[in-house]
Protein backbone atom coordinates (compact mmCIF):
# COMPACT_ATOMS: atom_id res chain seq x y z
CA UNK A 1 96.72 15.50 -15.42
CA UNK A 2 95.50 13.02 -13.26
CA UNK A 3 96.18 14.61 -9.98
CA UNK A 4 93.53 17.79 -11.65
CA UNK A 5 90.65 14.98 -12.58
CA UNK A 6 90.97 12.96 -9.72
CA UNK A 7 91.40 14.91 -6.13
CA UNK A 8 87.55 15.50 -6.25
CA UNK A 9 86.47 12.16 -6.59
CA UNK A 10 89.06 11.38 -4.24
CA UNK A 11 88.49 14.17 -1.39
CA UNK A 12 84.59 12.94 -1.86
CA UNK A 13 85.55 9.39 -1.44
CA UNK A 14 87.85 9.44 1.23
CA UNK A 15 85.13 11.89 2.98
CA UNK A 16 82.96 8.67 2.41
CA UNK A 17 85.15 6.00 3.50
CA UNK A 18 86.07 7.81 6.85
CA UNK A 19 82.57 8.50 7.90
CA UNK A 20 80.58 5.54 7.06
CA UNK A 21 81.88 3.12 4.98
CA UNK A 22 84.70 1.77 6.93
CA UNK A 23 82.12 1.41 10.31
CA UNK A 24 80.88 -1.67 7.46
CA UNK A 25 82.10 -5.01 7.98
CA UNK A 26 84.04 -5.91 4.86
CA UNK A 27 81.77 -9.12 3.88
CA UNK A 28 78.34 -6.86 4.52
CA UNK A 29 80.28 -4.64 1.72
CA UNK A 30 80.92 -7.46 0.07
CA UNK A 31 77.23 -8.78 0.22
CA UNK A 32 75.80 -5.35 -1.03
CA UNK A 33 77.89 -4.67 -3.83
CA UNK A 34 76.77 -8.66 -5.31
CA UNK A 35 73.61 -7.15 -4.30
CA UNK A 36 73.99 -4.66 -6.81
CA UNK A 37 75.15 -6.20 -9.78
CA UNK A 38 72.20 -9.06 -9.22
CA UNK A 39 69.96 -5.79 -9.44
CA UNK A 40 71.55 -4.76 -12.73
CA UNK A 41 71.11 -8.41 -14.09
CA UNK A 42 67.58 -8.52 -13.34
CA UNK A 43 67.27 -5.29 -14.89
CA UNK A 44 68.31 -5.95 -18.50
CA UNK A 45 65.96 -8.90 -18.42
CA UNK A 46 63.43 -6.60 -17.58
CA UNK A 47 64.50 -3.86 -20.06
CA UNK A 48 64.66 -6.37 -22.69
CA UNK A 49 61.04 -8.08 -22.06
CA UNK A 50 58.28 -7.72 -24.25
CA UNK A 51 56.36 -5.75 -21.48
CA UNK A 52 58.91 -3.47 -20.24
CA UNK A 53 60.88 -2.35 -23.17
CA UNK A 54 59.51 1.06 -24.63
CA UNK A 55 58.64 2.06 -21.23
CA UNK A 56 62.14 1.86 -20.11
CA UNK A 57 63.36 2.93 -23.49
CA UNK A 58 61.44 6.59 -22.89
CA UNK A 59 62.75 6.35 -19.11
CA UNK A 60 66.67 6.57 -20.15
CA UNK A 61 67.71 9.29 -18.53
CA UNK A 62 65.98 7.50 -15.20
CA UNK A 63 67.50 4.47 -15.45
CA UNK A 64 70.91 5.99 -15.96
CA UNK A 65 70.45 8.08 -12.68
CA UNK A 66 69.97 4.54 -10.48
CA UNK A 67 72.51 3.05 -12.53
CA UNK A 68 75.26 6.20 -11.32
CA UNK A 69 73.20 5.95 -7.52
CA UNK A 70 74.05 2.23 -7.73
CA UNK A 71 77.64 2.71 -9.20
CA UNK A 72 78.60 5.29 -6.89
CA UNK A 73 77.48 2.93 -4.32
CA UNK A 74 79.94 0.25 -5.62
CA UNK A 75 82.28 2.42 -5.45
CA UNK A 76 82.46 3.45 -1.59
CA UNK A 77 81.82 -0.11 -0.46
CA UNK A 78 84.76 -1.42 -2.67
CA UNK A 79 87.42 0.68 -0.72
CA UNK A 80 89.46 -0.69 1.70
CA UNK A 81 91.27 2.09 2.66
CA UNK A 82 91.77 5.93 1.84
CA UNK A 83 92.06 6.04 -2.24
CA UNK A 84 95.42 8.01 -3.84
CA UNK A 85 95.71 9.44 -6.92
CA UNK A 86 96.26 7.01 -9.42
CA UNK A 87 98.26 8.08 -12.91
CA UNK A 88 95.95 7.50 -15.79
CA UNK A 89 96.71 6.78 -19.39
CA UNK A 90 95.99 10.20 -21.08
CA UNK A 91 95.62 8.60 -24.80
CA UNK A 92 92.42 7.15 -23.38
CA UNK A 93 91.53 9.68 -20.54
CA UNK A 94 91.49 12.55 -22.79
CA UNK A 95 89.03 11.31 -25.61
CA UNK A 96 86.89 9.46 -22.53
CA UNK A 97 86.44 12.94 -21.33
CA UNK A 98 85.93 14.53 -24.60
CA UNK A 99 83.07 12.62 -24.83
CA UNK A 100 81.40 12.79 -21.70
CA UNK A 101 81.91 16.47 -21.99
CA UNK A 102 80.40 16.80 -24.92
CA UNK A 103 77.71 14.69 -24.45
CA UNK A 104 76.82 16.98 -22.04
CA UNK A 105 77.20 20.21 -23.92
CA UNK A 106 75.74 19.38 -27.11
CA UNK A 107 73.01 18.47 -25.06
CA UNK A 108 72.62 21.65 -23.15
CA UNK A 109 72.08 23.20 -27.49
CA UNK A 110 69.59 20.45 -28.46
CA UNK A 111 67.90 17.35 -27.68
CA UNK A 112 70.04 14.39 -28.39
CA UNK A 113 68.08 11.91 -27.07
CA UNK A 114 66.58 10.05 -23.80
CA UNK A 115 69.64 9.06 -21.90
CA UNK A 116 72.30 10.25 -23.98
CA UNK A 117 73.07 13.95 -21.87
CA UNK A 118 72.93 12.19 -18.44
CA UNK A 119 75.02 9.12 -19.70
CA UNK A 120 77.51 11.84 -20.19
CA UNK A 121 76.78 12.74 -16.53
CA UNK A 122 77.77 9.16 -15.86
CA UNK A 123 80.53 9.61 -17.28
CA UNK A 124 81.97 12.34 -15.20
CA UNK A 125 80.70 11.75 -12.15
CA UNK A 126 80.04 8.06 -11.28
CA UNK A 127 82.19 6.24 -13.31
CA UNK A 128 85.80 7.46 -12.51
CA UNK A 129 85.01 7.19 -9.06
CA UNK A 130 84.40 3.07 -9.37
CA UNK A 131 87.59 3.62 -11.36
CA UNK A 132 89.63 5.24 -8.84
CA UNK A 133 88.16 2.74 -6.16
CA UNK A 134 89.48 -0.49 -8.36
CA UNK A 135 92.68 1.08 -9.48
CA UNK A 136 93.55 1.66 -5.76
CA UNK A 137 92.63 -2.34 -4.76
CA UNK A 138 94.25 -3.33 -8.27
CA UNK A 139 92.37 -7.17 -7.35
CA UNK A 140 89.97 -6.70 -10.36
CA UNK A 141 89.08 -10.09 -10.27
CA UNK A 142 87.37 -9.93 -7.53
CA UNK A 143 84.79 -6.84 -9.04
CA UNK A 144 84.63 -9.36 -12.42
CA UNK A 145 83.59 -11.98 -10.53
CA UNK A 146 80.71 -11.12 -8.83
CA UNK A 147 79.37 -9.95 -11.84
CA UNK A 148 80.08 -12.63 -13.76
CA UNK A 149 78.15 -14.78 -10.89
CA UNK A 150 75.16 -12.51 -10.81
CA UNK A 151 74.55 -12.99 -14.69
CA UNK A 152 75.05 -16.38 -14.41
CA UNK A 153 72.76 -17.22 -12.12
CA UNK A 154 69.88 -14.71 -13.32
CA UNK A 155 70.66 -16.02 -16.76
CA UNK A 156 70.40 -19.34 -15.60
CA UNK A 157 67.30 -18.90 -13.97
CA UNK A 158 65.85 -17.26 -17.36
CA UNK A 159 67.08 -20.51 -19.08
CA UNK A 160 64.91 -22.74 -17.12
CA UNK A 161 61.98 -20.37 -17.98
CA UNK A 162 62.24 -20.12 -21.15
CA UNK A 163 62.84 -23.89 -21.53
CA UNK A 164 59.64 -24.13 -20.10
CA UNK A 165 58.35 -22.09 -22.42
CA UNK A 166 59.74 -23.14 -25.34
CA UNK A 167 58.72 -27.12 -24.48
CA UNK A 168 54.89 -25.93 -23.68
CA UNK A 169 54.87 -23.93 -26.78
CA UNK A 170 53.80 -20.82 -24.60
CA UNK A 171 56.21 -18.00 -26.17
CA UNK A 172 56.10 -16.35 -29.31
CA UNK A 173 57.80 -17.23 -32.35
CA UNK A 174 58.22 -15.33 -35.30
CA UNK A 175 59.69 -16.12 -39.05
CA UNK A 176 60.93 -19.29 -37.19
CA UNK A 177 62.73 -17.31 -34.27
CA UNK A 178 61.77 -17.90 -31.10
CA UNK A 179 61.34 -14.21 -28.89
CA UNK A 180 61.30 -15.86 -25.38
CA UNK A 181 58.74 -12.93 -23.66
CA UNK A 182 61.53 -10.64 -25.23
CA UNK A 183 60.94 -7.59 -27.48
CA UNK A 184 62.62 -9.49 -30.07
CA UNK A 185 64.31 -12.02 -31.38
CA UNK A 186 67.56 -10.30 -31.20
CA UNK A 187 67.15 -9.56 -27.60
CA UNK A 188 66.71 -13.47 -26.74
CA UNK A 189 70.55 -14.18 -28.88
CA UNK A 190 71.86 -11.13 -26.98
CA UNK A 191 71.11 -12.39 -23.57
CA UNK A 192 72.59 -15.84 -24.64
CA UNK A 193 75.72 -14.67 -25.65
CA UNK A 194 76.17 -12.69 -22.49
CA UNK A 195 75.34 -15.66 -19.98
CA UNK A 196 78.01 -17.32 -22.39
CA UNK A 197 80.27 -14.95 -21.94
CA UNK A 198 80.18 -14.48 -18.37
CA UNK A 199 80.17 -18.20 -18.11
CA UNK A 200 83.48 -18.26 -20.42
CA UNK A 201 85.31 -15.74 -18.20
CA UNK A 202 84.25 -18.16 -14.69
CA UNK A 203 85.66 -20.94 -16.72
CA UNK A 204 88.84 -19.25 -16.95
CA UNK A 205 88.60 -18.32 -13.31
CA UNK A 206 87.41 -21.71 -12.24
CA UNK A 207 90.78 -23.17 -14.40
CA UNK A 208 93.26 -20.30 -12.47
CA UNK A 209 92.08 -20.82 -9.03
CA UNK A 210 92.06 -24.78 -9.03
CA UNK A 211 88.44 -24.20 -7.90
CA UNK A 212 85.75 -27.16 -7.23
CA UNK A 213 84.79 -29.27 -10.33
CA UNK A 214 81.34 -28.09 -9.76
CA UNK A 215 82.25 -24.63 -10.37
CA UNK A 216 83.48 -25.89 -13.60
CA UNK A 217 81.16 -27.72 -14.93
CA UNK A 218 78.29 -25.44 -14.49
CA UNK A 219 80.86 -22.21 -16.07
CA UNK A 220 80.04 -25.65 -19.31
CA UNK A 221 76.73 -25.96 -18.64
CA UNK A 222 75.92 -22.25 -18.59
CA UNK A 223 77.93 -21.92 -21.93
CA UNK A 224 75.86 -23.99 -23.53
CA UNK A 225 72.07 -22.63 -22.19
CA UNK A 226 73.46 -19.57 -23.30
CA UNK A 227 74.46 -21.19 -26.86
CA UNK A 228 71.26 -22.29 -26.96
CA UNK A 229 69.27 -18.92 -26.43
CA UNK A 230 71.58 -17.42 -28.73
CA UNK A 231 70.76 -20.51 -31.91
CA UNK A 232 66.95 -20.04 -30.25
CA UNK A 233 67.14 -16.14 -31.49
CA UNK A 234 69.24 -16.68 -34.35
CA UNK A 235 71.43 -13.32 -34.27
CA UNK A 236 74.06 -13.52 -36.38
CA UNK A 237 76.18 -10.65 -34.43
CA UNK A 238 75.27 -13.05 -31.24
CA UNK A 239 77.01 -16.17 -33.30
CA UNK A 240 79.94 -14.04 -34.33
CA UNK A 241 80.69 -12.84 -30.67
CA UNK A 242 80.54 -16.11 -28.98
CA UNK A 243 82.58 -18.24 -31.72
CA UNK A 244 85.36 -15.23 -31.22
CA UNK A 245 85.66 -15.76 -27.64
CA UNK A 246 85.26 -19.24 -27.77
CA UNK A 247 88.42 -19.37 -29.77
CA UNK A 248 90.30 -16.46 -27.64
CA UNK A 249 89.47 -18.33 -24.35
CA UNK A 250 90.60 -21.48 -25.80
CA UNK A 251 93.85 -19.57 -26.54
CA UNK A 252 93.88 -18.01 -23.11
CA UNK A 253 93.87 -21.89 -21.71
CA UNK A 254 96.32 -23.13 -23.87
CA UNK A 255 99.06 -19.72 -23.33
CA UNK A 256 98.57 -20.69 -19.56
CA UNK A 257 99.11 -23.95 -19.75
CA UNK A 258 102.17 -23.86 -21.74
CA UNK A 259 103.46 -20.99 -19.38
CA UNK A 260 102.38 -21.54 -16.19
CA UNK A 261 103.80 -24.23 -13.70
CA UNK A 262 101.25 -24.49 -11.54
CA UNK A 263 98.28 -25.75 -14.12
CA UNK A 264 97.66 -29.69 -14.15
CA UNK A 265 98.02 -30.09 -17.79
CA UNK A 266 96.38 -33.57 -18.05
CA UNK A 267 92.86 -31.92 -16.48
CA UNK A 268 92.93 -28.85 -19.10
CA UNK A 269 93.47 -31.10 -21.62
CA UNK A 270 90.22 -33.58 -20.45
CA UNK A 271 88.48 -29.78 -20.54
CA UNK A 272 89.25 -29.14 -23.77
CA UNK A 273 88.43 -32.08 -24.99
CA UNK A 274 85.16 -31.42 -23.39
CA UNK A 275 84.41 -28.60 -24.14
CA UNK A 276 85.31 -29.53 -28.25
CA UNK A 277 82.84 -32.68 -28.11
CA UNK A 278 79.86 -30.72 -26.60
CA UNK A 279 80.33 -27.89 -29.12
CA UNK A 280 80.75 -31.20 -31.79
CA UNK A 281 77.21 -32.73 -30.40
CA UNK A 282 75.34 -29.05 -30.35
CA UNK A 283 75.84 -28.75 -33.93
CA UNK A 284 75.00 -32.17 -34.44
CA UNK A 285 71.64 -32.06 -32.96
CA UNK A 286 71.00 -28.93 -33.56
CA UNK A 287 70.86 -29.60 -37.18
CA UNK A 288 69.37 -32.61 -36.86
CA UNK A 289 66.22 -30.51 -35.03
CA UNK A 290 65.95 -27.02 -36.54
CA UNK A 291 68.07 -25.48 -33.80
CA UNK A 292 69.82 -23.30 -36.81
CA UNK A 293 68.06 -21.74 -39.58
CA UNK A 294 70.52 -22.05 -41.61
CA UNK A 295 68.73 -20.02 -44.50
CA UNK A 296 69.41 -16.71 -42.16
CA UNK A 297 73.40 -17.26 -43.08
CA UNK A 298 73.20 -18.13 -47.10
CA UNK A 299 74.18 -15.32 -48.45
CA UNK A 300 73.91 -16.20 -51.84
CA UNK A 301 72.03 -14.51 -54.88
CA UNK A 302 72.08 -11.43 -51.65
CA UNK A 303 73.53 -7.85 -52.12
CA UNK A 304 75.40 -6.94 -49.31
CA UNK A 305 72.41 -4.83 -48.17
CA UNK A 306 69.80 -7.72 -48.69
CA UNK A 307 72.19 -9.61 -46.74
CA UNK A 308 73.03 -7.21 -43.71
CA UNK A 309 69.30 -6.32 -43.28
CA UNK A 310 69.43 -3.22 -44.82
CA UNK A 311 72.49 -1.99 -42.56
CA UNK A 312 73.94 -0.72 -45.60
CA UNK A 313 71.94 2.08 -46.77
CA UNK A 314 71.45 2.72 -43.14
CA UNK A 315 74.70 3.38 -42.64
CA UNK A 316 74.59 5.67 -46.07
CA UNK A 317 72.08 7.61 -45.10
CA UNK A 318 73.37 8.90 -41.71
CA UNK A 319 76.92 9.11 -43.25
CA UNK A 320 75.50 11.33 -45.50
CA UNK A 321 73.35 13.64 -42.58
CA UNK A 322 76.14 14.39 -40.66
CA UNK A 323 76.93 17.73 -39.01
CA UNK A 324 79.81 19.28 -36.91
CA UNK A 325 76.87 20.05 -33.88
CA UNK A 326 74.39 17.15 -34.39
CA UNK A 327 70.91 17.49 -35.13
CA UNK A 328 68.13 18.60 -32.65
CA UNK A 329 66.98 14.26 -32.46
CA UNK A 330 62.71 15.54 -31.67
CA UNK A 331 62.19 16.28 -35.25
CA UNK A 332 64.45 13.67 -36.75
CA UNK A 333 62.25 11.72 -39.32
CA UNK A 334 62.96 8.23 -38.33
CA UNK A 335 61.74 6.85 -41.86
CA UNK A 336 63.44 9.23 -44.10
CA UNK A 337 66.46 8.80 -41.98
CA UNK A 338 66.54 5.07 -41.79
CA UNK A 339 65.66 4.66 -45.55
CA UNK A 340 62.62 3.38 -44.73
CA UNK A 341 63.44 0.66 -42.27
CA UNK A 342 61.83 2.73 -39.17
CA UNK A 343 64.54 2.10 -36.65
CA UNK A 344 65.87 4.89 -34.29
CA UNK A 345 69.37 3.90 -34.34
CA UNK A 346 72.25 3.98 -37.19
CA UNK A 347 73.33 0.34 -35.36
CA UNK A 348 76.93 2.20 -35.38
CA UNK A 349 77.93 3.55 -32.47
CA UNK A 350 80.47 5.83 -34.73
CA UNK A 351 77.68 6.85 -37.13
CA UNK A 352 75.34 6.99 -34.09
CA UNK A 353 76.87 9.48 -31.70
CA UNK A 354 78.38 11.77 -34.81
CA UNK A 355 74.67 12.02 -36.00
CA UNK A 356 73.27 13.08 -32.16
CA UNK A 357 75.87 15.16 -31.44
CA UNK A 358 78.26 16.16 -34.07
CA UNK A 359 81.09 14.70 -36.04
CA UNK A 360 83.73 15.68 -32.89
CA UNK A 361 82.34 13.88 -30.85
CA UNK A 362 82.25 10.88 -32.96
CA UNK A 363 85.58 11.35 -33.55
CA UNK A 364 85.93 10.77 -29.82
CA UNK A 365 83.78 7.69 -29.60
CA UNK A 366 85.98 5.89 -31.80
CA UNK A 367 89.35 7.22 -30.52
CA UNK A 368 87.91 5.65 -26.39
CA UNK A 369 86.76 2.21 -28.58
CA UNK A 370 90.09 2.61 -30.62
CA UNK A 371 92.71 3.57 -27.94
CA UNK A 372 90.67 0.43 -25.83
CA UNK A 373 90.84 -1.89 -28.88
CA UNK A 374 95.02 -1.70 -28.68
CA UNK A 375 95.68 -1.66 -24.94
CA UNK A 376 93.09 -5.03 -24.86
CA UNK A 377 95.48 -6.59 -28.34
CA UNK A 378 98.78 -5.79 -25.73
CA UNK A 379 96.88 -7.59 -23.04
CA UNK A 380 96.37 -10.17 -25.09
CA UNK A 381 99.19 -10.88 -26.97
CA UNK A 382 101.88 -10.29 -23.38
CA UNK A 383 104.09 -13.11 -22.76
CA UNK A 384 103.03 -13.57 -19.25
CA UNK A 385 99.93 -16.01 -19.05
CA UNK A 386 96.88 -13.93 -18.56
CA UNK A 387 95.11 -13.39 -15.43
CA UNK A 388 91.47 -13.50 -15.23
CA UNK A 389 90.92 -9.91 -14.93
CA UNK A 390 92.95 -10.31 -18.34
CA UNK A 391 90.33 -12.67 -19.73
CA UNK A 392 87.33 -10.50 -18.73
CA UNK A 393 88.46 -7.35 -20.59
CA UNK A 394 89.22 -8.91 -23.93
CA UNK A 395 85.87 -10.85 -24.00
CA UNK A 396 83.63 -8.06 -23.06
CA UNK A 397 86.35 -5.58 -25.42
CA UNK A 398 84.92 -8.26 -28.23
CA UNK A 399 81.64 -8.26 -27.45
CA UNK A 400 81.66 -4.34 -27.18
CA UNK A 401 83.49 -3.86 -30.52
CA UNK A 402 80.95 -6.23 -32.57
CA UNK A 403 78.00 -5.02 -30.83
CA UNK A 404 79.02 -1.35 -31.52
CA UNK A 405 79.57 -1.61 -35.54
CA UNK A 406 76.78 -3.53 -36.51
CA UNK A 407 73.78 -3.19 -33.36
CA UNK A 408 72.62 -0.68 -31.02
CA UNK A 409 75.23 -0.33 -28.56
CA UNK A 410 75.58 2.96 -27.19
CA UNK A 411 74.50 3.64 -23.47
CA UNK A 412 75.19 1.26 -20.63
CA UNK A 413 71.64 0.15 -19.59
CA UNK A 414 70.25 -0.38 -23.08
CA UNK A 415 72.88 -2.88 -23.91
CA UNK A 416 74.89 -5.71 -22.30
CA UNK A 417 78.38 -5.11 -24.27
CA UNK A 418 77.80 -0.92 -23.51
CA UNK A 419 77.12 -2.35 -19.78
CA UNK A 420 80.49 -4.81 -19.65
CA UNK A 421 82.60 -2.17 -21.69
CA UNK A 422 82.59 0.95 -19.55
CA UNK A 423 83.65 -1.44 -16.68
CA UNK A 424 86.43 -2.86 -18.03
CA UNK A 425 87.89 0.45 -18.89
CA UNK A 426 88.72 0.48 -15.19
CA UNK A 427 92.11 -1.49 -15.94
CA UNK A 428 92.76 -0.21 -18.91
CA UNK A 429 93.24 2.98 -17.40
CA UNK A 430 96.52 2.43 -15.78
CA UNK A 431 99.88 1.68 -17.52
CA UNK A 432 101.23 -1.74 -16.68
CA UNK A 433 104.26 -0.05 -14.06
CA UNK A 434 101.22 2.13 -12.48
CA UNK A 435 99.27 -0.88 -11.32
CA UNK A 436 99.26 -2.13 -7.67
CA UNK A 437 100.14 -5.81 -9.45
CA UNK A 438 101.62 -5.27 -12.60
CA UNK A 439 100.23 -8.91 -13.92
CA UNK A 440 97.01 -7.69 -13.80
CA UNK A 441 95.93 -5.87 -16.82
């Protein structure tokens, strides 16, 4: 199966490789495909600002063309050499094409939505060919990296605006939640947890390659501005995400330590220690100054749809609109549809996708997520200590999986965890005695 899906990405690529890309010096390669990921970081700020947003919203289908121009892009200048076939998993090739295919043909019947038909385009086209670039090289670190150092440093650089902000009193704040030139409040916790994230996974990094204390401290220091944007916003999905990878990355450290050789003990426990106290202090102060509303997480004398926002009979009401083909999404009645709330999304990807396009093919957005979900628990859970490329995947896996049952998670460039997901799907791909090193996952 996987010589028929890939020899035409890989006749294309090689075609590529032999006539241009390999005339590059590697480190110019190197310097334009960081290039491209600070592009993408920039972007979401953009997307998410108040100014930007329902322009870029409307624009989907444009955004996801650049974002396949600039994918296909990383894709070339990541080879090396001449890519092979590599043997894919077919529990999570088959579904992955399911959907792209029929995101593609439902939307060739009816309108599904801006974005949704050429993400499916995305999906066939640009995609498997980063996939079959990274699966070749098998160094996966070295893709995570650079994009966990572009969104550190462009969410760094938001940080120090928006704490300039904030101190001046110039940005908006609303019901006690503070919006940061964002579209909403949401957006502001959302971009916090992923510069924590990120930061989480160079921790890791900094940790397994013995690099420069610098490097580590600021991986801390950019845990906590993101901590910070994400108790600024007050999302309780952003709160959720970050104290689960918190605790899996703190497990990550501690598996490595125990098993590895090579790890100076004495220094991961000072880190821990650190990292425990400034997490301690946070809470402390943040308490102590109205960091935390706390009255956003009592859930008492709440039903559980008073409590989830009205998610609830959100959920009920597209549960209960659901089709085998989807529903043509121009004459949808937002209002009736929501039950009133006005939002255009069921904030389920499941519920989401089966309502654009059909029950099948919601069926096949939870059997990729599903499928995903396991291989990442094996990864986990190995007895080997993990490698970074390891620690990336299960973060973003968790970010992905809360962002998709409970937000608005479903294409790439609307949404941080959609963004991280389809990337990490690159290792997941191959079986552990497929891989070019079978340590990494």
């Amino acid at each position: 199966m996987s010589e028929i899906v890939q020899s035409s990405y890989k006749t294309l690529m090689n075609y590529v490789y032999n006539h241009a890309i390999k005339k590059i010096p590697v480190i110019i390669r190197d310097i334009l495909i960081q290039t491209v990921f600070f592009v993408f970081a920039l972007y979401f700020v953009a997307f998410r600002s108040e100014r930007y947003y329902v322009m870029l919203m409307d624009e989907q289908d444009l955004c996801h063309f650049i974002a396949a121009v600039l994918f296909l892009l990383v894709a070339v200048l990541s080879m090396h050499e001449e890519v092979t076939i590599v043997p894919w998993r077919r529990s999570l090739v088959i579904p992955y094409y399911a959907l792209a295919l029929g995101l593609v043909g439902i939307g060739l019947m009816h309108p599904i939505g801006a974005g949704y038909g050429f993400f499916g385009l995305v999906l066939l086209s640009a995609y498997p060919c980063l996939y079959i670039a990274w699966n070749n090289r098998g160094d996966y670190e070295e893709l995570f990296d650079k994009i966990a150092i572009a969104f550190i440093i462009v969410g760094s650089i938001y940080f120090m605006w928006f704490s300039y902000a904030d101190f001046t009193d110039t940005e908006i704040i609303v019901d006690g939640r503070h919006e940061g030139g964002l579209f909403n409040a949401n957006f502001l916790s959302f971009l916090g947890v992923n510069l924590s994230c990120v930061a989480l996974y160079y921790l890791y990094r900094c940790i397994e390659k013995k690099k420069l204390k610098i490097a580590l401290s600021y991986s801390l220091i950019a845990i906590l501005m993101g901590t910070v944007l994400i108790a600024k916003g007050e999302s309780r999905s952003a709160i959720l995400i970050l104290t689960a990878n918190i605790i899996i990355v703190l497990f990550f450290i501690v598996k490595k330590t125990v098993i590895s050789s090579n790890v100076d003990r004495k220094k991961v426990i000072i880190l821990l220690a650190i990292v425990a106290i400034a997490m301690i202090m946070l809470i402390i102060i943040g308490s102590q100054t109205d960091l935390f509303q706390i009255d956003r997480f009592d859930f008492r004398n709440k039903n559980p749809d008073e409590y989830s926002s009205g998610r609830v009979r959100l959920w009920s009401s597209y549960y209960h609109n659901l089709t085998l083909l989807g529903h043509d999404m121009s004459i949808v009645d937002w209002q009736e549809l929501s039950a009133g709330l006005g939002t255009h999304h069921a904030h389920n990807n499941f519920l989401d996708y089966a309502y654009r396009c059909g029950i099948p093919i919601g069926i096949c957005c939870v059997a990729v997520q599903l499928v995903a979900g396991i291989i990442t628990l094996g990864i986990m859970f190995k007895r080997k200590a993990n490698t970074g490329a390891d620690v990336f995947v299960v973060i973003f896996s968790v970010q992905y999986l809360v962002l998709s049952l409970i937000d608005i998670a479903t294409l790439p460039m609307t949404n941080y965890g959609a963004f991280m997901f389809y990337i990490c799907l690159a290792p997941l791909l191959v079986s552990p005695d497929q891989r070019k090193n079978p340590d990494i996952a």
